[in-house]
N, C-alpha and C. Protein backbone atom coordinates (compact mmCIF):
# COMPACT_ATOMS: atom_id res chain seq x y z
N UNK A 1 -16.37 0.11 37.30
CA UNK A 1 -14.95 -0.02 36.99
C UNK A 1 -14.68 0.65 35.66
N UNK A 2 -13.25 1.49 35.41
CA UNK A 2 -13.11 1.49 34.32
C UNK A 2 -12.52 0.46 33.54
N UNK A 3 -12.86 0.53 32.26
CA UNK A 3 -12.24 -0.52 31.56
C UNK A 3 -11.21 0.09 30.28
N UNK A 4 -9.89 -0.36 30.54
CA UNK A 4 -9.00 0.29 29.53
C UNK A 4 -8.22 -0.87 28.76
N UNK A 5 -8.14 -1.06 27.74
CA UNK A 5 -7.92 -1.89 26.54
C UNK A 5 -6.04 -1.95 27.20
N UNK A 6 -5.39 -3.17 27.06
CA UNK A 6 -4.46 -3.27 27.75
C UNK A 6 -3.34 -3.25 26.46
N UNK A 7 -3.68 -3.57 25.64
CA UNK A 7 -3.05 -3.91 24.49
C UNK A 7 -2.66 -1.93 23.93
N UNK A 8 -3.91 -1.50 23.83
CA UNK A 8 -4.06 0.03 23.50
C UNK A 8 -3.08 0.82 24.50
N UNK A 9 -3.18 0.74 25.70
CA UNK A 9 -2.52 1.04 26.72
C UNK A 9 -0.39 0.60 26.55
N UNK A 10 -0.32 -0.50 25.98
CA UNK A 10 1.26 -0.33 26.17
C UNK A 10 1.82 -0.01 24.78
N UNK A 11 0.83 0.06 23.74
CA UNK A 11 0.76 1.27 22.11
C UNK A 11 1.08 2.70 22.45
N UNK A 12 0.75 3.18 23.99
CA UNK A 12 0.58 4.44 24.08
C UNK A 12 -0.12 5.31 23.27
N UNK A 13 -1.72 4.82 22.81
CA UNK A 13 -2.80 4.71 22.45
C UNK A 13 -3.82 5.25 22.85
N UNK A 14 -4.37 6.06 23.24
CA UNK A 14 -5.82 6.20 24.25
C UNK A 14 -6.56 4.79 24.19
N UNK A 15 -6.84 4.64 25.64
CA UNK A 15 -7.16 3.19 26.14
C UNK A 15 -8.22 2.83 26.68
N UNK A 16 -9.19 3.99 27.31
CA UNK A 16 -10.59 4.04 28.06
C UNK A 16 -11.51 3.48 26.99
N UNK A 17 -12.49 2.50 27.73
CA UNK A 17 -12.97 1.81 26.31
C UNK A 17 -14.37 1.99 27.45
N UNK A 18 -14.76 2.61 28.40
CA UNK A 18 -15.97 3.21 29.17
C UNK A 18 -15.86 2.45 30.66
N UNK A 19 -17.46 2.19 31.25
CA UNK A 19 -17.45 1.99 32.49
C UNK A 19 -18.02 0.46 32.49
N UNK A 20 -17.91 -0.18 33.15
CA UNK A 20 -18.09 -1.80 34.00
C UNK A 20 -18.82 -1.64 34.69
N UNK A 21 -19.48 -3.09 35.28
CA UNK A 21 -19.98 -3.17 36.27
C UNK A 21 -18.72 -3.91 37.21
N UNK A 22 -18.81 -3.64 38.42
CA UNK A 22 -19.62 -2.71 39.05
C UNK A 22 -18.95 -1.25 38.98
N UNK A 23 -20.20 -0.32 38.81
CA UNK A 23 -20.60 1.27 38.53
C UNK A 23 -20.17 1.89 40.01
N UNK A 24 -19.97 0.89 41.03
CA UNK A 24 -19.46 1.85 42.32
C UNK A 24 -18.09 1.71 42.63
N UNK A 25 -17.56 0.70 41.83
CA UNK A 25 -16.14 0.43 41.64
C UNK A 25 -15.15 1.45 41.06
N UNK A 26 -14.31 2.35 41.56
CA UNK A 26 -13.39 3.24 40.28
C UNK A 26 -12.26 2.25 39.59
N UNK A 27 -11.80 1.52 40.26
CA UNK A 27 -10.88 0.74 40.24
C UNK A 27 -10.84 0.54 38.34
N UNK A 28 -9.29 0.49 37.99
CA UNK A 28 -9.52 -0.18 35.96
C UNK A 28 -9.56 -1.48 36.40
N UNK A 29 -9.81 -1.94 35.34
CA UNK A 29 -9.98 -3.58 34.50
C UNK A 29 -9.42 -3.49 33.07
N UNK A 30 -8.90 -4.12 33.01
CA UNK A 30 -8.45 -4.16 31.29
C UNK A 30 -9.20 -5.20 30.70
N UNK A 31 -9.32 -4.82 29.47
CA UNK A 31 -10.37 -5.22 28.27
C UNK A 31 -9.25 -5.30 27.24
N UNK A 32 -9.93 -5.63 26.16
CA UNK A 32 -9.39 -5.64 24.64
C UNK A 32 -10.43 -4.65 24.11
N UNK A 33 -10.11 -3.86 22.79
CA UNK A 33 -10.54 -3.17 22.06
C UNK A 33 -11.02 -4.05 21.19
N UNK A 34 -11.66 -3.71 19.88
CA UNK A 34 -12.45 -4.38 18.89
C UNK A 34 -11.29 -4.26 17.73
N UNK A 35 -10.26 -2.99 17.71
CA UNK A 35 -9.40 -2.72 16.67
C UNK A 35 -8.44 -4.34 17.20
N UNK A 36 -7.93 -4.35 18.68
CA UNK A 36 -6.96 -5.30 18.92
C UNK A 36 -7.80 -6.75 18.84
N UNK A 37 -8.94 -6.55 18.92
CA UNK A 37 -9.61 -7.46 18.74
C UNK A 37 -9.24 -8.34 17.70
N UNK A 38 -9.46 -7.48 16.37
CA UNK A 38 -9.15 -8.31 15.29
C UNK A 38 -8.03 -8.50 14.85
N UNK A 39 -7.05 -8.04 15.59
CA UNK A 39 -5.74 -8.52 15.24
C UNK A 39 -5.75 -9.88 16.01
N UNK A 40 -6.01 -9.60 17.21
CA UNK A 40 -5.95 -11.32 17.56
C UNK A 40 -6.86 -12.26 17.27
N UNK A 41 -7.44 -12.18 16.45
CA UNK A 41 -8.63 -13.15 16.25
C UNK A 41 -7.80 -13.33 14.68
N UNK A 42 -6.89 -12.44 13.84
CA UNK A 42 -6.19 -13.16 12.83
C UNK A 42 -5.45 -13.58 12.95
N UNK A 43 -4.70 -14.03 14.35
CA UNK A 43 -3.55 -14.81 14.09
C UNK A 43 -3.99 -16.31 14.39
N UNK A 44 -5.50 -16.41 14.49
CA UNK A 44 -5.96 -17.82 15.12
C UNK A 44 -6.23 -18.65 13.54
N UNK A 45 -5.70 -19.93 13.26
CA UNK A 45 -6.06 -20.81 12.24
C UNK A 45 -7.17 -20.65 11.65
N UNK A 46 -7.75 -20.90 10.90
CA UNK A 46 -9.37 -20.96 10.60
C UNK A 46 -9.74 -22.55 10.94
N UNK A 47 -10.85 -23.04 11.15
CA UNK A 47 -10.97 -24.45 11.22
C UNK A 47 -11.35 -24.84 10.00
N UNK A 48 -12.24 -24.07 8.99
CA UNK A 48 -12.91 -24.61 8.14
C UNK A 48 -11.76 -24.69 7.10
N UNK A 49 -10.74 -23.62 7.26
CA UNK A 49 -9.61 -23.82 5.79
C UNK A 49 -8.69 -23.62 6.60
N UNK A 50 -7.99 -24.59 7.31
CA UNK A 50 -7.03 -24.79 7.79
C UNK A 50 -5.84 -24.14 7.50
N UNK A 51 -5.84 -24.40 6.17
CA UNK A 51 -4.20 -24.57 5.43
C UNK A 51 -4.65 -22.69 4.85
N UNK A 52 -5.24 -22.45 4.70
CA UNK A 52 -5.71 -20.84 4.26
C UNK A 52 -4.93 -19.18 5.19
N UNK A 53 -4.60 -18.66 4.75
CA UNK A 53 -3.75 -17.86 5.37
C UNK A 53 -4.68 -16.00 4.94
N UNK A 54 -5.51 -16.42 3.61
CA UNK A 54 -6.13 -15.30 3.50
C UNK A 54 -7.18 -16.29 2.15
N UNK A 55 -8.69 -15.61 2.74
CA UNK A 55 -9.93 -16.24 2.30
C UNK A 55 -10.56 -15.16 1.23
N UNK A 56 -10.59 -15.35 0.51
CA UNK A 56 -11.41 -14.74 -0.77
C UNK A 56 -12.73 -14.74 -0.89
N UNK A 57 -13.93 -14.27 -0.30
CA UNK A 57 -15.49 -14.74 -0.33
C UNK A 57 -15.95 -13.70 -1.36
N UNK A 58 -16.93 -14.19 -2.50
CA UNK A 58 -17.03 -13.58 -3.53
C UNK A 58 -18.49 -14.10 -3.48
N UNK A 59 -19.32 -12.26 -4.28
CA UNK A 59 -20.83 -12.66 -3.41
C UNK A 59 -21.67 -14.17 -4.50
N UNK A 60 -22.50 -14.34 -4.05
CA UNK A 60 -23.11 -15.92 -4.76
C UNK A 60 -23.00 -15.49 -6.44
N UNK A 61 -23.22 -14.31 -6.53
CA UNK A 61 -24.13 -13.84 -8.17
C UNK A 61 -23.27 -13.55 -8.99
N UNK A 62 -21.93 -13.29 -8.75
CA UNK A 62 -20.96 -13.12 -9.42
C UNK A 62 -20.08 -13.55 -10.09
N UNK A 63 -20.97 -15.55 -11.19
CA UNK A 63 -19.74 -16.09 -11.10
C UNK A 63 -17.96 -15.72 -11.72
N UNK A 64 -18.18 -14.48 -12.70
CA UNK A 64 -17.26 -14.17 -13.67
C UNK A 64 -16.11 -13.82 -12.54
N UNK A 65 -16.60 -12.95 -11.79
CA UNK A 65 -15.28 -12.40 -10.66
C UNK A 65 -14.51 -14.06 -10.03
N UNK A 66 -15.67 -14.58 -9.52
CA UNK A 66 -15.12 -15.65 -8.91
C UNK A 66 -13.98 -16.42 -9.93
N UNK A 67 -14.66 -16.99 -11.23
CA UNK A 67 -13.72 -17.59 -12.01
C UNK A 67 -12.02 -17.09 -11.96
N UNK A 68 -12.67 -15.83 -12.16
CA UNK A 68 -11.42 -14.62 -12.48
C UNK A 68 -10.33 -14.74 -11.05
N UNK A 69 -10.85 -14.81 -10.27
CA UNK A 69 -10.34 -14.89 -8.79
C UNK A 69 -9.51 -16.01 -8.61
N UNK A 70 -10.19 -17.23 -8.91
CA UNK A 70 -9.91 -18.35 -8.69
C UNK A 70 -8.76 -18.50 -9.71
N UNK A 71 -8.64 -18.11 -10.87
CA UNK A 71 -7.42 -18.52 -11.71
C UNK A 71 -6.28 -17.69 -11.41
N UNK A 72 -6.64 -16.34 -10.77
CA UNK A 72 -5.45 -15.86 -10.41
C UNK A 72 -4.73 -16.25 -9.15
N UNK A 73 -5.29 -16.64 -8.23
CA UNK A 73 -4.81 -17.14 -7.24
C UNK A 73 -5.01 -18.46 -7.05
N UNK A 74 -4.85 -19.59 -8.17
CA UNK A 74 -4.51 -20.72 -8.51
C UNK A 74 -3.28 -21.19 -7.88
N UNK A 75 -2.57 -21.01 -8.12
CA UNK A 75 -0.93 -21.03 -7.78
C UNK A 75 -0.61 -20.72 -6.17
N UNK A 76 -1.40 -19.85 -5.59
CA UNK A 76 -1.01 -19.14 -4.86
C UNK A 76 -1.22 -19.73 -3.50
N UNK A 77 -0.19 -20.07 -2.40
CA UNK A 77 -0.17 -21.06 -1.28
C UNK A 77 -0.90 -20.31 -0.50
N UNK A 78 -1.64 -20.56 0.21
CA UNK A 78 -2.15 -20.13 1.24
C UNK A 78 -3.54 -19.28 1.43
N UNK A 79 -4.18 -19.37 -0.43
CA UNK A 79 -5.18 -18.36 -0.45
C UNK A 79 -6.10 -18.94 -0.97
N UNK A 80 -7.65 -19.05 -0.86
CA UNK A 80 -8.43 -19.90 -1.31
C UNK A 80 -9.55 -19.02 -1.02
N UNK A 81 -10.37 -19.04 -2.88
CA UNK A 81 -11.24 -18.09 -2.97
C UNK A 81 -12.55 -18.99 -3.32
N UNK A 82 -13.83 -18.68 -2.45
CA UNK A 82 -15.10 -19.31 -2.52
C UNK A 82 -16.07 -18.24 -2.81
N UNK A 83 -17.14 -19.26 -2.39
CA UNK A 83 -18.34 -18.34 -2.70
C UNK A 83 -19.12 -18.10 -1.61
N UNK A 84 -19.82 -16.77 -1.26
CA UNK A 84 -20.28 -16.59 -0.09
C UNK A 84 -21.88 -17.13 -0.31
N UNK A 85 -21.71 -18.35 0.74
CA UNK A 85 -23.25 -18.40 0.85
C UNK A 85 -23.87 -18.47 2.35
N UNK A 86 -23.53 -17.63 2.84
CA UNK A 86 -24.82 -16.96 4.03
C UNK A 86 -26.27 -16.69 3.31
N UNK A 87 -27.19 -17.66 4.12
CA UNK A 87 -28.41 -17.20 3.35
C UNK A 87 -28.89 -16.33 4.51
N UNK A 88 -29.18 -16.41 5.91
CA UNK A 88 -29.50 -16.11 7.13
C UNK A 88 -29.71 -14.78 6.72
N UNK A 89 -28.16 -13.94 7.02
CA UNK A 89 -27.66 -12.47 7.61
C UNK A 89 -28.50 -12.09 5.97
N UNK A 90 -28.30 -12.73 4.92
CA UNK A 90 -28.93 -11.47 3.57
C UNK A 90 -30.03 -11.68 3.86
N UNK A 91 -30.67 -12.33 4.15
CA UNK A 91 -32.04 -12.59 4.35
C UNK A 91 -32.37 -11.08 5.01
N UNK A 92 -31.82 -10.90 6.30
CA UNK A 92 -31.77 -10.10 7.60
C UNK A 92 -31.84 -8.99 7.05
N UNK A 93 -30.88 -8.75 6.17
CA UNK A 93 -30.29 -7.25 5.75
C UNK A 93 -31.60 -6.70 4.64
N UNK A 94 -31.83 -7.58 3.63
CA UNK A 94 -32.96 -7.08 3.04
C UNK A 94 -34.61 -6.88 3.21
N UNK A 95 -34.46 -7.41 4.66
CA UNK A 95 -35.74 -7.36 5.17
C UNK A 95 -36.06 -6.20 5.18
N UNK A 96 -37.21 -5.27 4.68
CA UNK A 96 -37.38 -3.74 5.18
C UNK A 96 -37.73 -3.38 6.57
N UNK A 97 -38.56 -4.46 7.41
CA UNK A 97 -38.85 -4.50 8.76
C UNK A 97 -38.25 -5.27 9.44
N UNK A 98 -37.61 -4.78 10.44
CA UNK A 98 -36.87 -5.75 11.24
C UNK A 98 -37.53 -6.47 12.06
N UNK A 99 -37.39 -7.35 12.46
CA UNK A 99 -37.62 -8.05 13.76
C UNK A 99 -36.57 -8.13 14.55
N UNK A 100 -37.02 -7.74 15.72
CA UNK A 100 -36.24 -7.42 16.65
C UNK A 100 -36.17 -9.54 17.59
N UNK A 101 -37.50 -9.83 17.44
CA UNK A 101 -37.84 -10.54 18.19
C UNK A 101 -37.06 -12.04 17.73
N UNK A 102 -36.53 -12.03 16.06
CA UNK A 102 -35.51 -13.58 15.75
C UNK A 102 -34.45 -12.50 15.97
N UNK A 103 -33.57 -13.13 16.07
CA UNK A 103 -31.93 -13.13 16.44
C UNK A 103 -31.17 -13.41 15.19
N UNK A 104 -30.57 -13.17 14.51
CA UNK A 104 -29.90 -14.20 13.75
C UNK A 104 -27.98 -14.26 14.45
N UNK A 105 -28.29 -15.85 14.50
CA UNK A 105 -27.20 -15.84 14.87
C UNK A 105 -25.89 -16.33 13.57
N UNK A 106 -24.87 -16.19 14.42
CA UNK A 106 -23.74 -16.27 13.18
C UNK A 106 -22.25 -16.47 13.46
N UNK A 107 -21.88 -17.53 12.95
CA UNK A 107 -21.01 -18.16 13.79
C UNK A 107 -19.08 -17.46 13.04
N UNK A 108 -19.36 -16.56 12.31
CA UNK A 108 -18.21 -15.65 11.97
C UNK A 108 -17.75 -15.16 13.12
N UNK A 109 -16.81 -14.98 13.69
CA UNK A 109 -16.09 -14.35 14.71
C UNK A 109 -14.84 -13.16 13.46
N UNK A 110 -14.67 -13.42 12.30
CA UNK A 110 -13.59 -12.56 11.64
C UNK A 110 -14.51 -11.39 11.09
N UNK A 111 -14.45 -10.22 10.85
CA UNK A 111 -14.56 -9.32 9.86
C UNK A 111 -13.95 -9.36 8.56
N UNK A 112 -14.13 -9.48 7.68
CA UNK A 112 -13.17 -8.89 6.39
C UNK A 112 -13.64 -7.57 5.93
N UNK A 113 -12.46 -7.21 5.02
CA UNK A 113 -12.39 -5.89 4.47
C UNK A 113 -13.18 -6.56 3.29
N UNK A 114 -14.43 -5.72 3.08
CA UNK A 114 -15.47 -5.91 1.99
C UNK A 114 -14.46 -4.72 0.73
N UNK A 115 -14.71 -5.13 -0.54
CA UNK A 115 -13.93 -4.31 -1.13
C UNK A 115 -15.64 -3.64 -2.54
N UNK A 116 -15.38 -3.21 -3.05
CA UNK A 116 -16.40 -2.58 -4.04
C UNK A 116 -16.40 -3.47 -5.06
N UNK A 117 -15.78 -4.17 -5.38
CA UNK A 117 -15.63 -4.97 -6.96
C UNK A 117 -16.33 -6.12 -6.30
N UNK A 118 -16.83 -6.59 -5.24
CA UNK A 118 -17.77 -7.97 -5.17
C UNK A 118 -17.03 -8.69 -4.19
N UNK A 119 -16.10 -8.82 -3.59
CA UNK A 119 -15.26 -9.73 -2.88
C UNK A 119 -15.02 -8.78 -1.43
N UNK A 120 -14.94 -10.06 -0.88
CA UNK A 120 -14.54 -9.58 0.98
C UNK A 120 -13.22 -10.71 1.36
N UNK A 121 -12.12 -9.96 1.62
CA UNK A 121 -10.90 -10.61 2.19
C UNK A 121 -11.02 -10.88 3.19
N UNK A 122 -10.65 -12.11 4.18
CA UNK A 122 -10.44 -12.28 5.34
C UNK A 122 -8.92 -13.29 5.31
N UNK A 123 -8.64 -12.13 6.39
CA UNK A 123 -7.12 -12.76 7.24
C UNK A 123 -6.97 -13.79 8.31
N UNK A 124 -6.23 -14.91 8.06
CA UNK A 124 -6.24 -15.68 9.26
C UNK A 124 -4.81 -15.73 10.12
N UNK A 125 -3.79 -15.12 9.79
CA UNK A 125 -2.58 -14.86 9.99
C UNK A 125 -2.37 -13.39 9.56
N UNK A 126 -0.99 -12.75 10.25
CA UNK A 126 -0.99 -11.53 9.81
C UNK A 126 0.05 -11.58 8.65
N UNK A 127 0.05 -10.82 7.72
CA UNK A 127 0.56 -10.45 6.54
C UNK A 127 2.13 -10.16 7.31
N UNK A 128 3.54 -10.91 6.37
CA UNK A 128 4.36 -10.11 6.77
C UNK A 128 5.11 -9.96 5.52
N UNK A 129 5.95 -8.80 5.86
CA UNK A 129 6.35 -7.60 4.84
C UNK A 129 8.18 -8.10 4.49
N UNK A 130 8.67 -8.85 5.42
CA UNK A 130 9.73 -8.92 5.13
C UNK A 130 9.86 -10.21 3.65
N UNK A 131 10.92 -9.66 3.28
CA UNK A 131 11.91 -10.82 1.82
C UNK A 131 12.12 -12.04 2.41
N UNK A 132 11.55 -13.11 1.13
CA UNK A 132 11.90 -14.36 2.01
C UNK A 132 13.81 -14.23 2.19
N UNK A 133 14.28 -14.70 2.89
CA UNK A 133 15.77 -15.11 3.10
C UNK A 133 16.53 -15.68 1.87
N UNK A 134 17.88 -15.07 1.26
CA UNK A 134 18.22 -15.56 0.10
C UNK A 134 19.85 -15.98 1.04
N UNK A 135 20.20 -17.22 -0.03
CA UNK A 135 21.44 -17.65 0.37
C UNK A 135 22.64 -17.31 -0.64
């Protein structure tokens, strides 16, 4: 079957996202893309920070950024900045030999935008652009 991203498809987008099983099937199937992916996976609540609308993870070693983080977005409704402690995946990453044979599993379903200064944003709602309403 082919499989064409349905979301990509009414964007008027290129939408072929490859072939399915079954391989004797021509017939489409629609899928989601990984780009639409994460749009819908930010409009879902977080469970762990409920009330959080955008997550601040700042790496373990850094406490100065964090401080710095945390006082600026003190005030600020909906944003709550921690500290990243995945021990698992760094473990994983600095290993020079992989093992193929552990898994690590990982119960993140969001991506964030990792930024260069030490911090990774994650969205749990989408950002909107309009003025609040004045009377």
């Amino acid at each position: 079957m082919k499989a064409l991203c349905a979301w990509c498809q009414s964007e008027g987008r290129p939408d072929y996202l490859g072939e399915r099983e079954p391989f004797d099937n021509p017939a489409p199937t629609h899928c989601i893309c990984p780009h639409h992916r994460e749009r819908l996976l930010e409009l879902l609540p977080s469970r762990s920070f409920p009330d959080a609308e955008l997550l601040v993870i700042v790496r373990p070693n850094d406490t100065s950024l964090l401080e710095y983080l945390r006082g600026k977005f003190a005030g600020v409704r909906g944003v709550k900045v921690i500290v990243d402690r995945r021990l698992e995946d760094r473990r994983r990453e600095e290993s020079a030999v992989p093992d193929d044979r552990r898994r690590v599993r990982t119960r993140r379903i969001r991506r964030g935008e990792a930024s260069p200064l030490g911090y990774t944003i994650v969205r749990f709602t989408p950002s909107t652009s309009s003025p609040p309403a004045t009377e």
